[in-house]
C-alpha atoms as a PDB file:
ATOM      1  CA  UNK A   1       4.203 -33.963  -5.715  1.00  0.00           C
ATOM      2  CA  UNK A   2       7.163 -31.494  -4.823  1.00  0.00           C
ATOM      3  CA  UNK A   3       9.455 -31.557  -1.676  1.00  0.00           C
ATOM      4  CA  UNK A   4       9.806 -28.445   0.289  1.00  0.00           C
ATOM      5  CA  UNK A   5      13.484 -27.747  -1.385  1.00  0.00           C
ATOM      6  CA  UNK A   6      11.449 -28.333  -5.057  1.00  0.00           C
ATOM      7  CA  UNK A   7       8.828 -26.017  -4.063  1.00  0.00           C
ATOM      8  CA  UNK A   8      11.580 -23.275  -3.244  1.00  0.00           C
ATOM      9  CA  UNK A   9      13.476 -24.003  -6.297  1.00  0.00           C
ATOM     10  CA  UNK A  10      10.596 -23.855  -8.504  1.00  0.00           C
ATOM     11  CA  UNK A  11       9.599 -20.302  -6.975  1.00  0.00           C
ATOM     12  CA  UNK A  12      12.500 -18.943  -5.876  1.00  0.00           C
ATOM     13  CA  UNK A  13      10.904 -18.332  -2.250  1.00  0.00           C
ATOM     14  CA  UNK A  14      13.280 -19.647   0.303  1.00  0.00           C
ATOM     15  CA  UNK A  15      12.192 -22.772   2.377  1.00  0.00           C
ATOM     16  CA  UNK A  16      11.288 -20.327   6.286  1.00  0.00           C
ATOM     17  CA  UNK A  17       9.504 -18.330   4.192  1.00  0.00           C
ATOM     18  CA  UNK A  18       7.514 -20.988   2.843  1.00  0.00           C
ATOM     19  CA  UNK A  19       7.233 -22.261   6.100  1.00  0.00           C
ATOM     20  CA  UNK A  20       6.205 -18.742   7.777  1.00  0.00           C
ATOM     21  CA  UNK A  21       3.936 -18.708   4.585  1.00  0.00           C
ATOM     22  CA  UNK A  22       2.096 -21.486   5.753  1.00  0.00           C
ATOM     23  CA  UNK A  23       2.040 -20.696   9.239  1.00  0.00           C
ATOM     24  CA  UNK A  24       0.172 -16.864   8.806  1.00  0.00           C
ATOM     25  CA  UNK A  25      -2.448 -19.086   6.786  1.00  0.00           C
ATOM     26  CA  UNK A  26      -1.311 -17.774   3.085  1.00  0.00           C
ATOM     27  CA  UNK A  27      -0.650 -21.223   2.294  1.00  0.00           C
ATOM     28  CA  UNK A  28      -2.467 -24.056   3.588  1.00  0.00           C
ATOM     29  CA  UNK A  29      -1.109 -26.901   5.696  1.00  0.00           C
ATOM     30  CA  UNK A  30       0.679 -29.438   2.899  1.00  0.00           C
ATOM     31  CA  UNK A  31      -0.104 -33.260   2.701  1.00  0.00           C
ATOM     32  CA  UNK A  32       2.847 -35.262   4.150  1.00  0.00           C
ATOM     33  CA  UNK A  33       4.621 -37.734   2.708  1.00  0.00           C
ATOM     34  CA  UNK A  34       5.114 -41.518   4.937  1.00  0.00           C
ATOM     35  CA  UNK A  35       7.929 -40.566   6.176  1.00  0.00           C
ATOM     36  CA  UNK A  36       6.510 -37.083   7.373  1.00  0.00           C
ATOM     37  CA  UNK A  37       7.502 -34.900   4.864  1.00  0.00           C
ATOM     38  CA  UNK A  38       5.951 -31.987   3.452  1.00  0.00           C
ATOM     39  CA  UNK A  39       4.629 -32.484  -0.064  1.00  0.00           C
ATOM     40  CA  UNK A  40       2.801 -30.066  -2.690  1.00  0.00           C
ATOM     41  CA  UNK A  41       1.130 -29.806  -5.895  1.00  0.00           C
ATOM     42  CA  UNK A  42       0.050 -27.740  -8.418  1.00  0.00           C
ATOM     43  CA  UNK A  43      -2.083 -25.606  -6.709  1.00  0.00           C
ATOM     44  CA  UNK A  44       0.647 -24.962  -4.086  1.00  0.00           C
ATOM     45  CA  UNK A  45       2.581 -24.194  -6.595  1.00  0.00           C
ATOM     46  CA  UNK A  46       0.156 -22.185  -8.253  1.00  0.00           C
ATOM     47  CA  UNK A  47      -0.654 -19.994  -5.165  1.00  0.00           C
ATOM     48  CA  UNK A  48       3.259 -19.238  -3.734  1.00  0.00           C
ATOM     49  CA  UNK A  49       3.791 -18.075  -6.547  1.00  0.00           C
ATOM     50  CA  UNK A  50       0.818 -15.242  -7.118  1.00  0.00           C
ATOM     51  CA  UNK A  51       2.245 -14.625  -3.472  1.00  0.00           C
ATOM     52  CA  UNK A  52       5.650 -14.099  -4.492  1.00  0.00           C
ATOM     53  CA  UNK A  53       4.751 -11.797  -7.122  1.00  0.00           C
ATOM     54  CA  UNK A  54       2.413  -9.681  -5.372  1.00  0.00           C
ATOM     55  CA  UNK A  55       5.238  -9.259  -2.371  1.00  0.00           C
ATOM     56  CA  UNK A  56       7.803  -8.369  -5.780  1.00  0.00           C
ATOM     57  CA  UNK A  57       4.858  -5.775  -6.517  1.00  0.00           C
ATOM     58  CA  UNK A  58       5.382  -4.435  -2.700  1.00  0.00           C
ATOM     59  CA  UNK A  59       1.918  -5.816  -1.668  1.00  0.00           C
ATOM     60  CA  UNK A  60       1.303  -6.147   2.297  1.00  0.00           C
ATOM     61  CA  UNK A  61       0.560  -9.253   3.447  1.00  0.00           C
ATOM     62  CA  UNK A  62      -2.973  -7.966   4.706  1.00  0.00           C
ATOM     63  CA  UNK A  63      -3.652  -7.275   1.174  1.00  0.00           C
ATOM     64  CA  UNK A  64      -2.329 -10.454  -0.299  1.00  0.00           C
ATOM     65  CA  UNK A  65      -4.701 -12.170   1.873  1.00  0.00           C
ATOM     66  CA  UNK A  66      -7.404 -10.208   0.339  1.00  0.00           C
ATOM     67  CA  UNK A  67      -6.375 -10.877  -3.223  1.00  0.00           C
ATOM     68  CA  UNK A  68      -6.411 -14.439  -2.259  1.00  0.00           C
ATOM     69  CA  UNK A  69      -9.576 -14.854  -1.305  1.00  0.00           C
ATOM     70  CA  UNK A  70     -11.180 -13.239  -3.956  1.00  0.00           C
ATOM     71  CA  UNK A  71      -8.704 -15.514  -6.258  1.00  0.00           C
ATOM     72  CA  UNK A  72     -10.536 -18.551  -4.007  1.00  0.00           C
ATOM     73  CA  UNK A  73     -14.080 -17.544  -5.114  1.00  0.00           C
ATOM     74  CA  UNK A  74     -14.261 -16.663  -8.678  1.00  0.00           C
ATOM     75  CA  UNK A  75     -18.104 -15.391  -8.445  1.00  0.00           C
ATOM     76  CA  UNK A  76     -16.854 -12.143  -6.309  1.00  0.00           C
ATOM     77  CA  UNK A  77     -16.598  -8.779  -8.355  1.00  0.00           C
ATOM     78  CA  UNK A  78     -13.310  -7.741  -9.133  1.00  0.00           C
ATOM     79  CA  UNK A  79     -13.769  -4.575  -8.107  1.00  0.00           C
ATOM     80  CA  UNK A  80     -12.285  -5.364  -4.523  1.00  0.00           C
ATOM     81  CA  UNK A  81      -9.083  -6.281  -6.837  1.00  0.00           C
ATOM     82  CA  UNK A  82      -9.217  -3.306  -8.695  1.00  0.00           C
ATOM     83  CA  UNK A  83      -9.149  -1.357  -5.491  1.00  0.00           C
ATOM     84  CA  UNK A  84      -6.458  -3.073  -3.790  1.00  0.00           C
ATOM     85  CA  UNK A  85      -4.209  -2.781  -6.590  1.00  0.00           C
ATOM     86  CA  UNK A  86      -5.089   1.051  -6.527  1.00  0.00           C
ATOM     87  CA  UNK A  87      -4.034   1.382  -3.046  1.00  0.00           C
ATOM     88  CA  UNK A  88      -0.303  -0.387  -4.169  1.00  0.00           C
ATOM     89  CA  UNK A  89      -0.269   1.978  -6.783  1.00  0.00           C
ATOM     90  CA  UNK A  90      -1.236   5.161  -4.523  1.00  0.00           C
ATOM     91  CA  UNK A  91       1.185   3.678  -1.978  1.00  0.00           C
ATOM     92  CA  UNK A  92       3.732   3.351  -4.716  1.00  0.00           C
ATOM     93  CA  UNK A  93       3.153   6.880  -5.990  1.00  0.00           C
ATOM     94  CA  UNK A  94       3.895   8.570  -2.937  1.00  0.00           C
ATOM     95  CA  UNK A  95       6.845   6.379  -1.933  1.00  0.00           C
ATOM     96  CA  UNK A  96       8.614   7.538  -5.530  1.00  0.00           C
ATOM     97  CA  UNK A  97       7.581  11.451  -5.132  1.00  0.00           C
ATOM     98  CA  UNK A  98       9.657  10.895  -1.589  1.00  0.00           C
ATOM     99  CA  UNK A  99      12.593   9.495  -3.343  1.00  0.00           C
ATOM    100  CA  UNK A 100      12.315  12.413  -5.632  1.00  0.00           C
ATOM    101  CA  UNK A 101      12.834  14.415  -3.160  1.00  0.00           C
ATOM    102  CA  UNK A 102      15.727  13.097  -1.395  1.00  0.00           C
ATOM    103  CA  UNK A 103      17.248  12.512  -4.759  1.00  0.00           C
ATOM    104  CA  UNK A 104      16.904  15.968  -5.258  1.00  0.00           C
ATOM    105  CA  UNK A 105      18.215  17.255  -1.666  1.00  0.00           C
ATOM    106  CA  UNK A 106      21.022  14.646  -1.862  1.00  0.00           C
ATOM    107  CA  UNK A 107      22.335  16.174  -5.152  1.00  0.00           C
ATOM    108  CA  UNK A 108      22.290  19.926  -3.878  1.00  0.00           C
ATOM    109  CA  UNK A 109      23.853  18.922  -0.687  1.00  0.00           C
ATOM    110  CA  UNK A 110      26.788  17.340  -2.935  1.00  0.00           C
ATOM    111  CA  UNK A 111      26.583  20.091  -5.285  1.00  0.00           C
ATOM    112  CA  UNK A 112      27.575  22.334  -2.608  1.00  0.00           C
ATOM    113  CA  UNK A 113      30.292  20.882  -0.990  1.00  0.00           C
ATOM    114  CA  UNK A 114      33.573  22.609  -1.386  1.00  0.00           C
ATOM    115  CA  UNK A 115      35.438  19.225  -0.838  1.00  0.00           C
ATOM    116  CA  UNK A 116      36.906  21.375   2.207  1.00  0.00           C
ATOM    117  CA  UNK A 117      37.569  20.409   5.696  1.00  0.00           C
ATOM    118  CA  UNK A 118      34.672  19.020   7.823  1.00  0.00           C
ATOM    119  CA  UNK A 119      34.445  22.348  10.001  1.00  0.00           C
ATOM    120  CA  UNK A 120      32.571  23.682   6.546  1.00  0.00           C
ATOM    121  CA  UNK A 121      31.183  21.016   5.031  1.00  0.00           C
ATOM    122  CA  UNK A 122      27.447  21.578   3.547  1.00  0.00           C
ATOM    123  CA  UNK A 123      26.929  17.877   3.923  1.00  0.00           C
ATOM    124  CA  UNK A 124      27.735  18.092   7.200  1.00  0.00           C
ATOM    125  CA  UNK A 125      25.880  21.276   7.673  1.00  0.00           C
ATOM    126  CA  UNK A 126      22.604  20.172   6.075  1.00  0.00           C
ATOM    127  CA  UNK A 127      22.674  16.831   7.860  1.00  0.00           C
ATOM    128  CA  UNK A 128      23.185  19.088  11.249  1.00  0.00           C
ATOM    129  CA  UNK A 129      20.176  21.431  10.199  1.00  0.00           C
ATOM    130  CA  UNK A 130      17.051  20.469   9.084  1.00  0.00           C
ATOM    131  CA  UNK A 131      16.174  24.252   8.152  1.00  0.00           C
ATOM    132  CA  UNK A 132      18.990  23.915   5.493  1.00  0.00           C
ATOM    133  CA  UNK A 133      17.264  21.676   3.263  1.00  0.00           C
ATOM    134  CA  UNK A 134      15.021  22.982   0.371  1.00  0.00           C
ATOM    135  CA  UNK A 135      12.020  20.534   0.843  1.00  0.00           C
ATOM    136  CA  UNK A 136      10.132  18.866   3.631  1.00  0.00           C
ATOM    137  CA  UNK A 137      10.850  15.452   2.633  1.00  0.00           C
ATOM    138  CA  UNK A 138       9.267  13.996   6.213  1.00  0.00           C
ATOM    139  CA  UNK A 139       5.727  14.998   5.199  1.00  0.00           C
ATOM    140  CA  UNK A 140       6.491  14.374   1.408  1.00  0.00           C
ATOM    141  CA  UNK A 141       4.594  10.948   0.639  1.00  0.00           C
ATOM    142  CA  UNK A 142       3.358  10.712   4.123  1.00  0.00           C
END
C-alpha cells in the first residue's frame, strides 16, 4: 500500500491534486491506514495515472470521466473512446491553426518595426488597431 506522498512520487501528480482528484469523484475514496492515513494500491495507482496522461494529452475533465467509465466496464464498444479522442484531436487541431496564426501576425508585426521611437512603432500600431492585422485570429479556431 502507498502513502499519499508515494502515490505523488510515483505519478508525478502533486498531493491537492490528488486530493481534488478524489474529491470530483475521478478517484475513489482511499482505504485508511490505523492511524487515519490515506493508503492506495495498484489500481489507484493504475487509474491516476491514465488521468495524468489524458490531462498531459489536454483532455477535460468531463471527458476523462467518460474515458473512465468505459475503462470500468470492458464490455462497452470503444467507439465512445474513439470519439472522445476525436474531439481532443479536433480541439487540438484548431487550437494549433490559431497559434499559426498569431505566429504568423507576431512575426510581420516584428518584421515591420523600424526599431524607431514609440510614436511609430508598428507593434505599437497593430496592437492599437485591430484593422492592421492580416488575419482574424479571434474567429480562427473558434
Amino acid at each position: 500500500m502507498l502513502t499519499i506522498g508515494t502515490l505523488a512520487k510515483k505519478t508525478g501528480t502533486k498531493v491537492q491534486t490528488i486530493r481534488y482528484y478524489e474529491q470530483i469523484g475521478l478517484l475513489p475514496e482511499p482505504g485508511r491506514s490505523a492511524g487515519g492515513q490515506r493508503r492506495y494500491g495498484d489500481s489507484e495507482l493504475d487509474r491516476l495515472s491514465f488521468v495524468r496522461h489524458a490531462r498531459q494529452l489536454g483532455f477535460s475533465l468531463d471527458a476523462i470521466r467518460e474515458l473512465l467509465d468505459l475503462s470500468d466496464h470492458p464490455d462497452k464498444s470503444c467507439a465512445e473512446a474513439d470519439a472522445i479522442a476525436r474531439r481532443q484531436l479536433k480541439q487540438v487541431e484548431q487550437r494549433m491553426a490559431r497559434l499559426e496564426a498569431l505566429r504568423t501576425e507576431l512575426q510581420r508585426m516584428v518584421h515591420e518595426c523600424s526599431g524607431g521611437h514609440t510614436a511609430d512603432c508598428r507593434v505599437l500600431e497593430v496592437l492599437r488597431d485591430h484593422s492592421e492585422c492580416l488575419t482574424d485570429h479571434d474567429e480562427i479556431g473558434a
